[in-house]
C-alpha atoms as a PDB file:
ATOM      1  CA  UNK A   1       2.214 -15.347  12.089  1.00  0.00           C
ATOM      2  CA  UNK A   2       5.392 -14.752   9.926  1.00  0.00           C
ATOM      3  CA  UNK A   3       7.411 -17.553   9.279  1.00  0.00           C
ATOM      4  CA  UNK A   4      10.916 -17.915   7.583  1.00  0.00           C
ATOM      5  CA  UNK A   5      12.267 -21.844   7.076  1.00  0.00           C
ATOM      6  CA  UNK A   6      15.224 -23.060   6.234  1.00  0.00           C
ATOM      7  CA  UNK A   7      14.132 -26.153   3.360  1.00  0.00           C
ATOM      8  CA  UNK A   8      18.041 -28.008   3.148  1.00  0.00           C
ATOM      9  CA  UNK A   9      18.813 -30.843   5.788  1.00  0.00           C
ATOM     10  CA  UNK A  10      21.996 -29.873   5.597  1.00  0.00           C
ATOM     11  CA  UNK A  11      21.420 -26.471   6.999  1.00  0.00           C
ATOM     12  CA  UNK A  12      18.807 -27.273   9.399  1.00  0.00           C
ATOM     13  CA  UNK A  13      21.455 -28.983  11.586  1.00  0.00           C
ATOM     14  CA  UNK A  14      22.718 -25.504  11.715  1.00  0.00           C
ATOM     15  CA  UNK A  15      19.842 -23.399  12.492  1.00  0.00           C
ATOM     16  CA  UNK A  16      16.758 -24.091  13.319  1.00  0.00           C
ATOM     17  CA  UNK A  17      14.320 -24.533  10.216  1.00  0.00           C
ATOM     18  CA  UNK A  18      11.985 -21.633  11.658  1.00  0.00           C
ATOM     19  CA  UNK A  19      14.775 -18.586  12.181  1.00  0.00           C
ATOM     20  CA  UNK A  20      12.493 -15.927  13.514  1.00  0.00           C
ATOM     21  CA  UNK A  21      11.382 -15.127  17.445  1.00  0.00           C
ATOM     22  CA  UNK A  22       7.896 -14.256  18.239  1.00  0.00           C
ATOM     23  CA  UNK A  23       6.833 -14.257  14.911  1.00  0.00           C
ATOM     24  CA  UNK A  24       3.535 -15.627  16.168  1.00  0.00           C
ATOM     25  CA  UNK A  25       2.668 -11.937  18.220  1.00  0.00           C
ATOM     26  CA  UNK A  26       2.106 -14.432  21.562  1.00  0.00           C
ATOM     27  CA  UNK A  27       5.228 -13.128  23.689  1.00  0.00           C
ATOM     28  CA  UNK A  28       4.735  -9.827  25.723  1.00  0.00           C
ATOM     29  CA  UNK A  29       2.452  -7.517  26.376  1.00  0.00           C
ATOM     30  CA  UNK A  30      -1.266  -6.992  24.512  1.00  0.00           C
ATOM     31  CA  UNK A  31      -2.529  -3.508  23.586  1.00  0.00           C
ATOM     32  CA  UNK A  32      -6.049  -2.535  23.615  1.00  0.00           C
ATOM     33  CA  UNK A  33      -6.766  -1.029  19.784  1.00  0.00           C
ATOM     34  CA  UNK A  34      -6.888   2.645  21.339  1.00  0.00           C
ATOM     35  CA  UNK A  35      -3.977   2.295  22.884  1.00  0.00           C
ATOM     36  CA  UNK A  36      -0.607   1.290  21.333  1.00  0.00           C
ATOM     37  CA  UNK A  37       1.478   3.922  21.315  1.00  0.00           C
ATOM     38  CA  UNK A  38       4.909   3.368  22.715  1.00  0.00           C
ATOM     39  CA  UNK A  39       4.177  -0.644  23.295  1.00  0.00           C
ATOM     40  CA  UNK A  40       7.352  -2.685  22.920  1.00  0.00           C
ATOM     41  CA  UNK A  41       6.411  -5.980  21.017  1.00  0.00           C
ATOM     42  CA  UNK A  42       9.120  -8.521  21.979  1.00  0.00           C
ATOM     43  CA  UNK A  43      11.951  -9.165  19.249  1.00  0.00           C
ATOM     44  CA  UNK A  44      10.636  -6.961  17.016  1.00  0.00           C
ATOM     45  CA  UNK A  45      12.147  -3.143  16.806  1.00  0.00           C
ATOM     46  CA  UNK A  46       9.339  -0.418  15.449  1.00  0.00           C
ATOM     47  CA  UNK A  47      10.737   1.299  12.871  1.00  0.00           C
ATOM     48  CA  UNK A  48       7.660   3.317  11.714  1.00  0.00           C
ATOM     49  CA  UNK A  49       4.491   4.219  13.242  1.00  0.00           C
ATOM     50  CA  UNK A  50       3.088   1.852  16.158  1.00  0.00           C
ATOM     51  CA  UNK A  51       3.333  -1.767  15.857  1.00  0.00           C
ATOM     52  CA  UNK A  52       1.650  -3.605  18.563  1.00  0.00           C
ATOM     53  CA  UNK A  53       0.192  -7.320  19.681  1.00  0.00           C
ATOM     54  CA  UNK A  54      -3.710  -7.179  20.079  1.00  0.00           C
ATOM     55  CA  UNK A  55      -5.792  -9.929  21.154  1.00  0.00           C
ATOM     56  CA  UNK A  56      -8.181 -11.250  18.306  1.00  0.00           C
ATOM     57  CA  UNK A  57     -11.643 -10.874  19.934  1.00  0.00           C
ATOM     58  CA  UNK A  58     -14.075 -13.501  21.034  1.00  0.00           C
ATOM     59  CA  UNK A  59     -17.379 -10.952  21.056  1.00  0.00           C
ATOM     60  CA  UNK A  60     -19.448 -11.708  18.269  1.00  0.00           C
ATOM     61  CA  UNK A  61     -20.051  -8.546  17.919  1.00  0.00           C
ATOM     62  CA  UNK A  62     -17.480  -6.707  15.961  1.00  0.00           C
ATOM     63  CA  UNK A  63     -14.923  -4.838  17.562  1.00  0.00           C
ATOM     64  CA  UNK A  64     -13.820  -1.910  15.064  1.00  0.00           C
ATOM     65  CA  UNK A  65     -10.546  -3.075  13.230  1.00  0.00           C
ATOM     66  CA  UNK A  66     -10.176  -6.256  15.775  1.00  0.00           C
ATOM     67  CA  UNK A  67     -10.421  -9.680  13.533  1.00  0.00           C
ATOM     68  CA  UNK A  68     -11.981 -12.365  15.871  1.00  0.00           C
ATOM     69  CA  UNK A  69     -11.274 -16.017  16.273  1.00  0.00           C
ATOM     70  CA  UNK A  70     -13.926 -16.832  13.345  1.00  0.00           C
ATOM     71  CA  UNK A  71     -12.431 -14.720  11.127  1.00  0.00           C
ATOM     72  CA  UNK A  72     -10.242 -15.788   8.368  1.00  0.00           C
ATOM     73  CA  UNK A  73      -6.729 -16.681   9.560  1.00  0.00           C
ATOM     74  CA  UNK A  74      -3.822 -19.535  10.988  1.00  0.00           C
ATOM     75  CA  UNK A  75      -6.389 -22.831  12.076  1.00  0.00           C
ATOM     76  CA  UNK A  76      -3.626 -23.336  15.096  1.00  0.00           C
ATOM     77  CA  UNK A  77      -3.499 -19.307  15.730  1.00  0.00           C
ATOM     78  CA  UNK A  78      -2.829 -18.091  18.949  1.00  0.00           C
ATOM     79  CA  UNK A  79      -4.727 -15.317  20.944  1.00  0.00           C
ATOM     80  CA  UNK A  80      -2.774 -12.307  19.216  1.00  0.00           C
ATOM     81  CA  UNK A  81      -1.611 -10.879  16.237  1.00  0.00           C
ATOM     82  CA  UNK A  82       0.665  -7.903  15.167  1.00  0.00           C
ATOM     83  CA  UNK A  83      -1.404  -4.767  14.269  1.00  0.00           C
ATOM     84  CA  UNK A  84      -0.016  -1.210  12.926  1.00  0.00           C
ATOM     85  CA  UNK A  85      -1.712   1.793  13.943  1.00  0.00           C
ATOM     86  CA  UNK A  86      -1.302   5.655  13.129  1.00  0.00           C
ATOM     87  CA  UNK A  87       1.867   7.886  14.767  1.00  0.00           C
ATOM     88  CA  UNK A  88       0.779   9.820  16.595  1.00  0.00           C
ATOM     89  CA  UNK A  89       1.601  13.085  14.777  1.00  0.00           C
ATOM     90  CA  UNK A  90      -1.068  15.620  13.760  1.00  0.00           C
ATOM     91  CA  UNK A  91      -1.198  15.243  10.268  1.00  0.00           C
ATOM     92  CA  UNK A  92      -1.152  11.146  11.015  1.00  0.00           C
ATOM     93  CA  UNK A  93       0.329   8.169   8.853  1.00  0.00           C
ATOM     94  CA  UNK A  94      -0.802   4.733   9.143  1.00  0.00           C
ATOM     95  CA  UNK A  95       2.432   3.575   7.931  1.00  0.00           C
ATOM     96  CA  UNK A  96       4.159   1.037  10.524  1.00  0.00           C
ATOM     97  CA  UNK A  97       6.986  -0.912  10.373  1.00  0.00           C
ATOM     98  CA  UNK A  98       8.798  -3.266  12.535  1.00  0.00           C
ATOM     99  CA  UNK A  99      12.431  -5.165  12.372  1.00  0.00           C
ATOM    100  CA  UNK A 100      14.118  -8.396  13.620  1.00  0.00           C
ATOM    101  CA  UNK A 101      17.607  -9.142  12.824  1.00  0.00           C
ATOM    102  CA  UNK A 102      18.193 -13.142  12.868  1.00  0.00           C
ATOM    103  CA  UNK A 103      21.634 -13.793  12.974  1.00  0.00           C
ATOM    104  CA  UNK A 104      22.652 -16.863  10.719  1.00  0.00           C
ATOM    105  CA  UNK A 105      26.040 -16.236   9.674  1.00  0.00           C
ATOM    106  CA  UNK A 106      26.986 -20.033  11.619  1.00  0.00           C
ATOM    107  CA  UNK A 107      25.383 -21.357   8.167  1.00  0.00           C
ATOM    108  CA  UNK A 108      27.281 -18.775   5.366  1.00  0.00           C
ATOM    109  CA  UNK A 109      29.409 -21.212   4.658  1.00  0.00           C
ATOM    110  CA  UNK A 110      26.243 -23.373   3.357  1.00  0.00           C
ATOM    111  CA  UNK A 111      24.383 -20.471   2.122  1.00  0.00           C
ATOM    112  CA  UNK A 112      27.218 -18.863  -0.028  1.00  0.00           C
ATOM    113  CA  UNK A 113      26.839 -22.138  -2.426  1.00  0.00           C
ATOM    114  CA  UNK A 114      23.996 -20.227  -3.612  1.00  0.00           C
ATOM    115  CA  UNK A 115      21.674 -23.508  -3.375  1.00  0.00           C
ATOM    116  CA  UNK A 116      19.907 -23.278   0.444  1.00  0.00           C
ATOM    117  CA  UNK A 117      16.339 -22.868  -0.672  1.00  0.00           C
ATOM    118  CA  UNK A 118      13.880 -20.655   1.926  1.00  0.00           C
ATOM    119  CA  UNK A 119      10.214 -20.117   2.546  1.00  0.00           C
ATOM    120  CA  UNK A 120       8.939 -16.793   3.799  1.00  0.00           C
ATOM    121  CA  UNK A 121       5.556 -17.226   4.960  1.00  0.00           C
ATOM    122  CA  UNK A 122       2.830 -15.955   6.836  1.00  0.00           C
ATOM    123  CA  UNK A 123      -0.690 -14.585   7.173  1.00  0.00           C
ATOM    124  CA  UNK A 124      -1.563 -11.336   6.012  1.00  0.00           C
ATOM    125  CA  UNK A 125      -4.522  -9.069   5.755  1.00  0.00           C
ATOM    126  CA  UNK A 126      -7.068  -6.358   6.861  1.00  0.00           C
ATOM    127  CA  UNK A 127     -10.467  -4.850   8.365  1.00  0.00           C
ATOM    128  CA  UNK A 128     -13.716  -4.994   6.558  1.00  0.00           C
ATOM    129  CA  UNK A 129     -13.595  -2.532   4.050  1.00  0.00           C
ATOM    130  CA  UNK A 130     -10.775  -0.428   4.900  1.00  0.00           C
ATOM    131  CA  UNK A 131      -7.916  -0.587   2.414  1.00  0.00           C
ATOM    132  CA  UNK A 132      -4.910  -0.999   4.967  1.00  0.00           C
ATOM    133  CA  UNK A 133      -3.168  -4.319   4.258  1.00  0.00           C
ATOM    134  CA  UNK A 134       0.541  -5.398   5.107  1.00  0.00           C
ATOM    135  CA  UNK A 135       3.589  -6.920   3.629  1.00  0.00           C
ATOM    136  CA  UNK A 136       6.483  -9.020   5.377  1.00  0.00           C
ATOM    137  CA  UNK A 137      10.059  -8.168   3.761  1.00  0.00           C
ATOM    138  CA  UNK A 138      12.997 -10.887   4.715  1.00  0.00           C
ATOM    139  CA  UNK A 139      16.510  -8.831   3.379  1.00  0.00           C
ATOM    140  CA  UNK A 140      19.306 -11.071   3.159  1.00  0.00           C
ATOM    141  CA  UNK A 141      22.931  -8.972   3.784  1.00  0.00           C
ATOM    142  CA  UNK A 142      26.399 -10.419   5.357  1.00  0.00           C
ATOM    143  CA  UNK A 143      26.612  -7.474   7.620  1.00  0.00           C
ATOM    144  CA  UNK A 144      27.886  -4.961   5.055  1.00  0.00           C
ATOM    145  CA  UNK A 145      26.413  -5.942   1.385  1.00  0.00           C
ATOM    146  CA  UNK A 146      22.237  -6.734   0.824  1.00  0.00           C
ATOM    147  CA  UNK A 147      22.199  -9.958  -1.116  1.00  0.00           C
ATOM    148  CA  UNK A 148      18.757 -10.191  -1.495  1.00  0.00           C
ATOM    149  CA  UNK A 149      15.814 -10.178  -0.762  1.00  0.00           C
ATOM    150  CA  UNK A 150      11.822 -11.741  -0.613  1.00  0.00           C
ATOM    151  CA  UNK A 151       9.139 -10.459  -0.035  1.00  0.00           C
ATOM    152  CA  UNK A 152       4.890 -11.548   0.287  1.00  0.00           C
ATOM    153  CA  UNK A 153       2.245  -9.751   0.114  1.00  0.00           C
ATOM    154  CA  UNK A 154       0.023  -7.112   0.335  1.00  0.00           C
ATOM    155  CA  UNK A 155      -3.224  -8.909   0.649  1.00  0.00           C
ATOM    156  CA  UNK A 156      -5.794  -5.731  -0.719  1.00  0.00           C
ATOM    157  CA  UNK A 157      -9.140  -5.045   0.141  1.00  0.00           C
ATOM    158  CA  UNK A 158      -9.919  -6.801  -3.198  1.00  0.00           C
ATOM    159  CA  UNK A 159      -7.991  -9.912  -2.465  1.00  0.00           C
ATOM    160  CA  UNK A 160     -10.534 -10.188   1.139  1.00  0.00           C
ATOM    161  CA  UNK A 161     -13.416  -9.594  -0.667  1.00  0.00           C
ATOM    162  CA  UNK A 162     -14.033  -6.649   1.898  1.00  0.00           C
ATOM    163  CA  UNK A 163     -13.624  -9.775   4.875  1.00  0.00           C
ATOM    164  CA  UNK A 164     -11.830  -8.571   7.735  1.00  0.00           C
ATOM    165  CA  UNK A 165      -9.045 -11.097   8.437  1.00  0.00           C
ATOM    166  CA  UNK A 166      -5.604 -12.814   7.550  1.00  0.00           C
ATOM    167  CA  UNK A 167      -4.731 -14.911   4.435  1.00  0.00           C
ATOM    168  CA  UNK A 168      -1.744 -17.324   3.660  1.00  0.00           C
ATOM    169  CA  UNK A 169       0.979 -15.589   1.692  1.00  0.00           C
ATOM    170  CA  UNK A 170       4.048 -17.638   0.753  1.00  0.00           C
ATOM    171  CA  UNK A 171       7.482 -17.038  -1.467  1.00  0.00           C
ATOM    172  CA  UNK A 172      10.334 -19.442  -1.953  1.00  0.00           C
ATOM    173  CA  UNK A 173      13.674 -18.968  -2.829  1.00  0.00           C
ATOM    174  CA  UNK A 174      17.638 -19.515  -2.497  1.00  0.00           C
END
């Protein structure tokens, strides 16, 4: 679940306070974990790797690298979340990325004062004791210029204690 508010009254009349679509993995298709190559994840544009929706699993038995409802995570979580998965090429990277471009340029007015405050949030994390992890990057640019930018995470292998699941990561700013 990645979130990005809006924390001014005066410019959540113009936007709505939570900016991003699908944030929460729930619209589109699910992957199974062997198979996300190519998926298209709703709103989102893969920029690196795979990045796919999987479902969490309800067998208490672990699936490999699939957190399950009991897991650390959201309390109100859905039935997905976004996972990242290797390339495809022969020498393999784990690296993915993906992109959504929210277009609030009806608040720049409001925003160029400098003083609309933001949260980026969501819930980050990993598998067991594998050291993959994930960070959520919000750039702020009028179309030409980056004026900014925030960023949360990565939650390590340290920071789960070697727990496969997601954990709260939050940053605030103007």
């Amino acid at each position: 679940l990645f979130v990005v508010t809006c924390r001014d009254a005066n410019a959540a009349l113009v936007f709505d306070p939570n900016v991003r679509v699908n944030g929460d993995a729930e619209a589109g298709p699910r992957a199974t974990l062997n198979n996300t190559t190519g998926m298209v994840v709703p709103n989102w544009t893969t920029t690196a790797g795979n990045v796919s929706v999987v479902q969490y699993s309800s067998d208490p038995s672990m699936i490999p690298g699939v957190p399950r409802f009991t897991d650390p995570g959201p309390s109100t979580r859905g039935v997905n979340f976004f996972a990242g998965g290797q390339d495809g090429h022969p020498a393999g990277t784990f690296i993915s990325s993906g992109d959504q471009i929210l277009d609030i340029s009806n608040a720049a007015s409001l925003i160029d004062t400098g003083m609309i405050p933001f949260t980026l949030s969501g819930y980050l994390g990993g598998y067991f004791d594998q050291r993959d992890n994930a960070t959520f990057t919000a750039f702020f640019d009028n179309g030409a210029t980056m004026l900014g930018s925030s960023f949360i995470g990565p939650v390590t292998l340290a920071d789960r204690m070697g727990v496969t699941g997601l954990f709260p990561r939050s940053a605030n700013g103007l």
